[in-house]
C-alpha atoms as a PDB file:
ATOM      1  CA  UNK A   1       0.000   0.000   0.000  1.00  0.00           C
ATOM      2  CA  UNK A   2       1.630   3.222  -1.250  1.00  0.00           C
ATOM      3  CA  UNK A   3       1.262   6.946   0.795  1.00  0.00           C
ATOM      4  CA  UNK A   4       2.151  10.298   0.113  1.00  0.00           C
ATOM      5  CA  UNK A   5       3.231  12.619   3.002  1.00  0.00           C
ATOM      6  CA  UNK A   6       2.529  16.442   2.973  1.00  0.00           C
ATOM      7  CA  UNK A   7       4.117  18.537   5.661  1.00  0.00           C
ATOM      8  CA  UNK A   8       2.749  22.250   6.288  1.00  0.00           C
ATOM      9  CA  UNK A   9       6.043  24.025   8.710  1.00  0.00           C
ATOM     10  CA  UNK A  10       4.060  26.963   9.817  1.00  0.00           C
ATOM     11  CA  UNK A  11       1.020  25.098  11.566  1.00  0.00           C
ATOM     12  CA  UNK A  12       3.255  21.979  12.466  1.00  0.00           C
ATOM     13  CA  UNK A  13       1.092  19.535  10.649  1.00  0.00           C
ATOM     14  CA  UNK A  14       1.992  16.214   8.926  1.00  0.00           C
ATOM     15  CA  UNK A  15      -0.381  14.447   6.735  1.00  0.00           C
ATOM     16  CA  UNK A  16      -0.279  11.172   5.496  1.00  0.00           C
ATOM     17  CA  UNK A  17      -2.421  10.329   2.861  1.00  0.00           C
ATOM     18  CA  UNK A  18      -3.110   6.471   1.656  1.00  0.00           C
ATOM     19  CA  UNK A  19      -3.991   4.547  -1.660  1.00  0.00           C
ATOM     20  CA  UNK A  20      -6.579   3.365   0.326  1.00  0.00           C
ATOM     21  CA  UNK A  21      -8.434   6.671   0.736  1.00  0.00           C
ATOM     22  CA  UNK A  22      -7.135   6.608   4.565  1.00  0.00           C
ATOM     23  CA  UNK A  23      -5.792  10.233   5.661  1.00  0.00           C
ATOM     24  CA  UNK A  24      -3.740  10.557   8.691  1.00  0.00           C
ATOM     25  CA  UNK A  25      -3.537  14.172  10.450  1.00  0.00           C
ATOM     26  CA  UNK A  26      -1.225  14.996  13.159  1.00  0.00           C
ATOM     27  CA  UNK A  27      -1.151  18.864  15.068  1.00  0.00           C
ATOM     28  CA  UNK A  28       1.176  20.470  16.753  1.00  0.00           C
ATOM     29  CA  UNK A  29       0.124  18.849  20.087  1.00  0.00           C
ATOM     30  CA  UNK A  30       0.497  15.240  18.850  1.00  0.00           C
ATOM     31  CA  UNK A  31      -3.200  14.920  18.734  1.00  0.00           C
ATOM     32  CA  UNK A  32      -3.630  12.396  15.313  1.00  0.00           C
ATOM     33  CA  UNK A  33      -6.478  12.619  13.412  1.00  0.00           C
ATOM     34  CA  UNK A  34      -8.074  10.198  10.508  1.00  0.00           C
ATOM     35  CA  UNK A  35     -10.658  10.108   8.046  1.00  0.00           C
ATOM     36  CA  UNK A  36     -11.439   7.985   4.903  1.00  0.00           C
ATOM     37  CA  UNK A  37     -11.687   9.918   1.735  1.00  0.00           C
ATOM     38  CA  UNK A  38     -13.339   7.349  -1.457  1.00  0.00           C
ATOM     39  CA  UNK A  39     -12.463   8.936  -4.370  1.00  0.00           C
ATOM     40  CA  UNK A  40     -14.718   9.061  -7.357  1.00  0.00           C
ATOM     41  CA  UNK A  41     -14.446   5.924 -10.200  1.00  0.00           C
ATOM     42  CA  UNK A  42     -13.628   7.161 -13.732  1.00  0.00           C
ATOM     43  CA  UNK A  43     -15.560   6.179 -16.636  1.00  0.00           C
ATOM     44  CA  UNK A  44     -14.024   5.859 -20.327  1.00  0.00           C
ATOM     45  CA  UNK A  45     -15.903   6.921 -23.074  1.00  0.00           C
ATOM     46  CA  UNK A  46     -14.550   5.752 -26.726  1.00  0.00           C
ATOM     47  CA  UNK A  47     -13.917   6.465 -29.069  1.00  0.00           C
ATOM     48  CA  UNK A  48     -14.008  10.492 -29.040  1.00  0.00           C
ATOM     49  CA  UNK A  49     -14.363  12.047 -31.316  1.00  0.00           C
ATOM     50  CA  UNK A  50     -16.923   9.457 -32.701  1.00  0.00           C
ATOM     51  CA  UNK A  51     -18.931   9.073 -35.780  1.00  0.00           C
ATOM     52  CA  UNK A  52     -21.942   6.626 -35.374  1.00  0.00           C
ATOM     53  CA  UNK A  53     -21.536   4.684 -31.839  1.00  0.00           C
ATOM     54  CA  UNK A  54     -19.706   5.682 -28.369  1.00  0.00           C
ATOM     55  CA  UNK A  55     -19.136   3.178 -25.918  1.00  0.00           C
ATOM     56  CA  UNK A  56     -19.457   3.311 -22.069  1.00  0.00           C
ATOM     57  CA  UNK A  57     -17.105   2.047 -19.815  1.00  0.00           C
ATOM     58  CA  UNK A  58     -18.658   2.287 -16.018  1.00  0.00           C
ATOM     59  CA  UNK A  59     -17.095   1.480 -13.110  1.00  0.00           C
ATOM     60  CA  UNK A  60     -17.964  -2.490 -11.890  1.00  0.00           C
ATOM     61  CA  UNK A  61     -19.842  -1.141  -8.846  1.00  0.00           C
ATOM     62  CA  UNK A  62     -22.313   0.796 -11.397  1.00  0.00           C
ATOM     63  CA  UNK A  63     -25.507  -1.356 -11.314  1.00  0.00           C
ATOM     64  CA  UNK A  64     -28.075   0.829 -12.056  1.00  0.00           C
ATOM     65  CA  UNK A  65     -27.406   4.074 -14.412  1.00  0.00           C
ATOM     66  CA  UNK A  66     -28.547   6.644 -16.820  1.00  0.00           C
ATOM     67  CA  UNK A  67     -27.074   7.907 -19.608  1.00  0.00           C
ATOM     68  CA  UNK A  68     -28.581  11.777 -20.893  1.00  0.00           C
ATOM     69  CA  UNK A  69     -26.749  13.814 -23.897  1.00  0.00           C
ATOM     70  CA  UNK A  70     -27.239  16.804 -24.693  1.00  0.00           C
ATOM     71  CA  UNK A  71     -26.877  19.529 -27.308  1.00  0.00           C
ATOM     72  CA  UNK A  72     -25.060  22.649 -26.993  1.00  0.00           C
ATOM     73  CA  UNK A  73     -28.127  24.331 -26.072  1.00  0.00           C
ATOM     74  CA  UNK A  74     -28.523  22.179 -23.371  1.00  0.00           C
ATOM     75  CA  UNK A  75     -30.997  20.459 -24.952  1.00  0.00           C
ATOM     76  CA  UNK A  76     -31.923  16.710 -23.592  1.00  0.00           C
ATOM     77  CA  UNK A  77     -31.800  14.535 -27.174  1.00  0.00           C
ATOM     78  CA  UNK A  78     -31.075  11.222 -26.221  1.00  0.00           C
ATOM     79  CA  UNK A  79     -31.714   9.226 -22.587  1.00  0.00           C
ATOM     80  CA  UNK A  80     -31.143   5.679 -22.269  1.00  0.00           C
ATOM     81  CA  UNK A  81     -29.782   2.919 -20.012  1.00  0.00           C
ATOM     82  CA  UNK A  82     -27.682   1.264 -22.578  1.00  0.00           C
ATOM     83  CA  UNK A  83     -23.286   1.422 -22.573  1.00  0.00           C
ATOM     84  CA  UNK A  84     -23.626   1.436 -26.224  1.00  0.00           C
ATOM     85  CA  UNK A  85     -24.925   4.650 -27.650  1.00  0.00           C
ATOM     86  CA  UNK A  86     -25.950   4.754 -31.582  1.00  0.00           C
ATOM     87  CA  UNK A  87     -24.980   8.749 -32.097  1.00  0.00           C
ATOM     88  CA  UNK A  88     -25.110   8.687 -35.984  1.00  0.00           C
ATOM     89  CA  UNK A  89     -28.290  10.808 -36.032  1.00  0.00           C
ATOM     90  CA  UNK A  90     -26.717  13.814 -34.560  1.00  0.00           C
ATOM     91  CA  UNK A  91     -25.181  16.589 -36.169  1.00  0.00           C
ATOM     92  CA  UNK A  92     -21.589  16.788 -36.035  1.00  0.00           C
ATOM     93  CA  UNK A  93     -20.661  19.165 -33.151  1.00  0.00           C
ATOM     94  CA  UNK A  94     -19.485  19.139 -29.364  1.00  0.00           C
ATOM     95  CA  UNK A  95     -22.307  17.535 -26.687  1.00  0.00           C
ATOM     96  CA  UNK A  96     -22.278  16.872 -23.337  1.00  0.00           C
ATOM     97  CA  UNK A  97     -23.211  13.025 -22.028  1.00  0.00           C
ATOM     98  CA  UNK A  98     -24.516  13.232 -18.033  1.00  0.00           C
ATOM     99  CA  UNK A  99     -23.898   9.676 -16.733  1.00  0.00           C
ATOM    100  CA  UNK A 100     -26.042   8.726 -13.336  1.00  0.00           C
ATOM    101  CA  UNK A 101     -25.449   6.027 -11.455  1.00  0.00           C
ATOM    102  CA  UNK A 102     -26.429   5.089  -7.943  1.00  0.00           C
ATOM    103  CA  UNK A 103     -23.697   6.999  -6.027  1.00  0.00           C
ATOM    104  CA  UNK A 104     -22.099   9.118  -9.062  1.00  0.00           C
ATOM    105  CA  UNK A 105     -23.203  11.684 -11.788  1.00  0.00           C
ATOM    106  CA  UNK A 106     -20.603  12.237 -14.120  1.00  0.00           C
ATOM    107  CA  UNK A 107     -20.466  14.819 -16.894  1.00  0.00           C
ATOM    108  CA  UNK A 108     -18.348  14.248 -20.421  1.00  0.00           C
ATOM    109  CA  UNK A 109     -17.894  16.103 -23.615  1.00  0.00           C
ATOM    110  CA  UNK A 110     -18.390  14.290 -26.447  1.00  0.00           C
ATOM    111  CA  UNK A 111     -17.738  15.263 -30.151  1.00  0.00           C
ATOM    112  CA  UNK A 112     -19.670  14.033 -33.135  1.00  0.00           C
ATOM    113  CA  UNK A 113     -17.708  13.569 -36.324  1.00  0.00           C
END
C-alpha cells in the first residue's frame, strides 16, 4: 500500500495520505487525526471524437445508471440505459453526455464527427 506525506512548517502539521483513501492528520500537540476519503471511479468513453456509436465504460460497482446527452443548447436529445450509444443521427458538433449512477453523476464532452 503506497502513501504520500505532505508537511505544512508553519502550523506543524503532517499528513499522510493512503492509496486506500485513509488520511492521517497529526497537530502540533500530537493529537492524530483520521478520516477515509473514497475517491470518485472514472468512466471511459470511446472512441471520441466518434462518428456513429460511443461506448461506455462504467465502473464495476455501477448497477443501475442513466445515460442523458445533450446539445449545446442544453438540450436533452437522447436518454437511455444502454453502454452502447448509436450517435449517428446527430449533427456533427461538441455535446455533453450526463452519466447517473447510484452513487455518481458524471459529466463528459463528447464530439460528433
Amino acid at each position: 500500500m503506497g502513501f504520500r506525506s505532505f508537511y505544512y512548517t508553519s502550523n506543524l502539521i503532517y499528513v499522510r495520505a493512503f492509496n486506500n483513501g485513509n488520511v492521517y492528520i497529526n497537530d502540533i500537540n500530537g493529537n492524530l487525526y483520521s478520516s477515509n476519503i473514497k475517491t470518485k471511479p472514472s468512466i471511459k468513453i470511446y472512441p471520441n471524437p466518434a462518428k456513429d456509436v460511443i461506448n461506455l465504460q462504467l465502473p464495476s460497482t455501477a448497477k443501475n445508471y442513466n445515460i442523458s446527452i445533450y446539445n449545446i443548447q442544453g438540450k436533452k436529445i437522447i436518454t437511455t440505459n444502454k453502454n452502447i450509444i448509436n450517435i449517428e443521427d446527430l449533427k456533427s458538433g461538441v455535446y455533453l453526455i450526463k452519466t447517473v449512477t447510484d452513487t455518481y453523476t458524471y459529466e463528459n464532452k463528447i464530439i460528433k464527427l
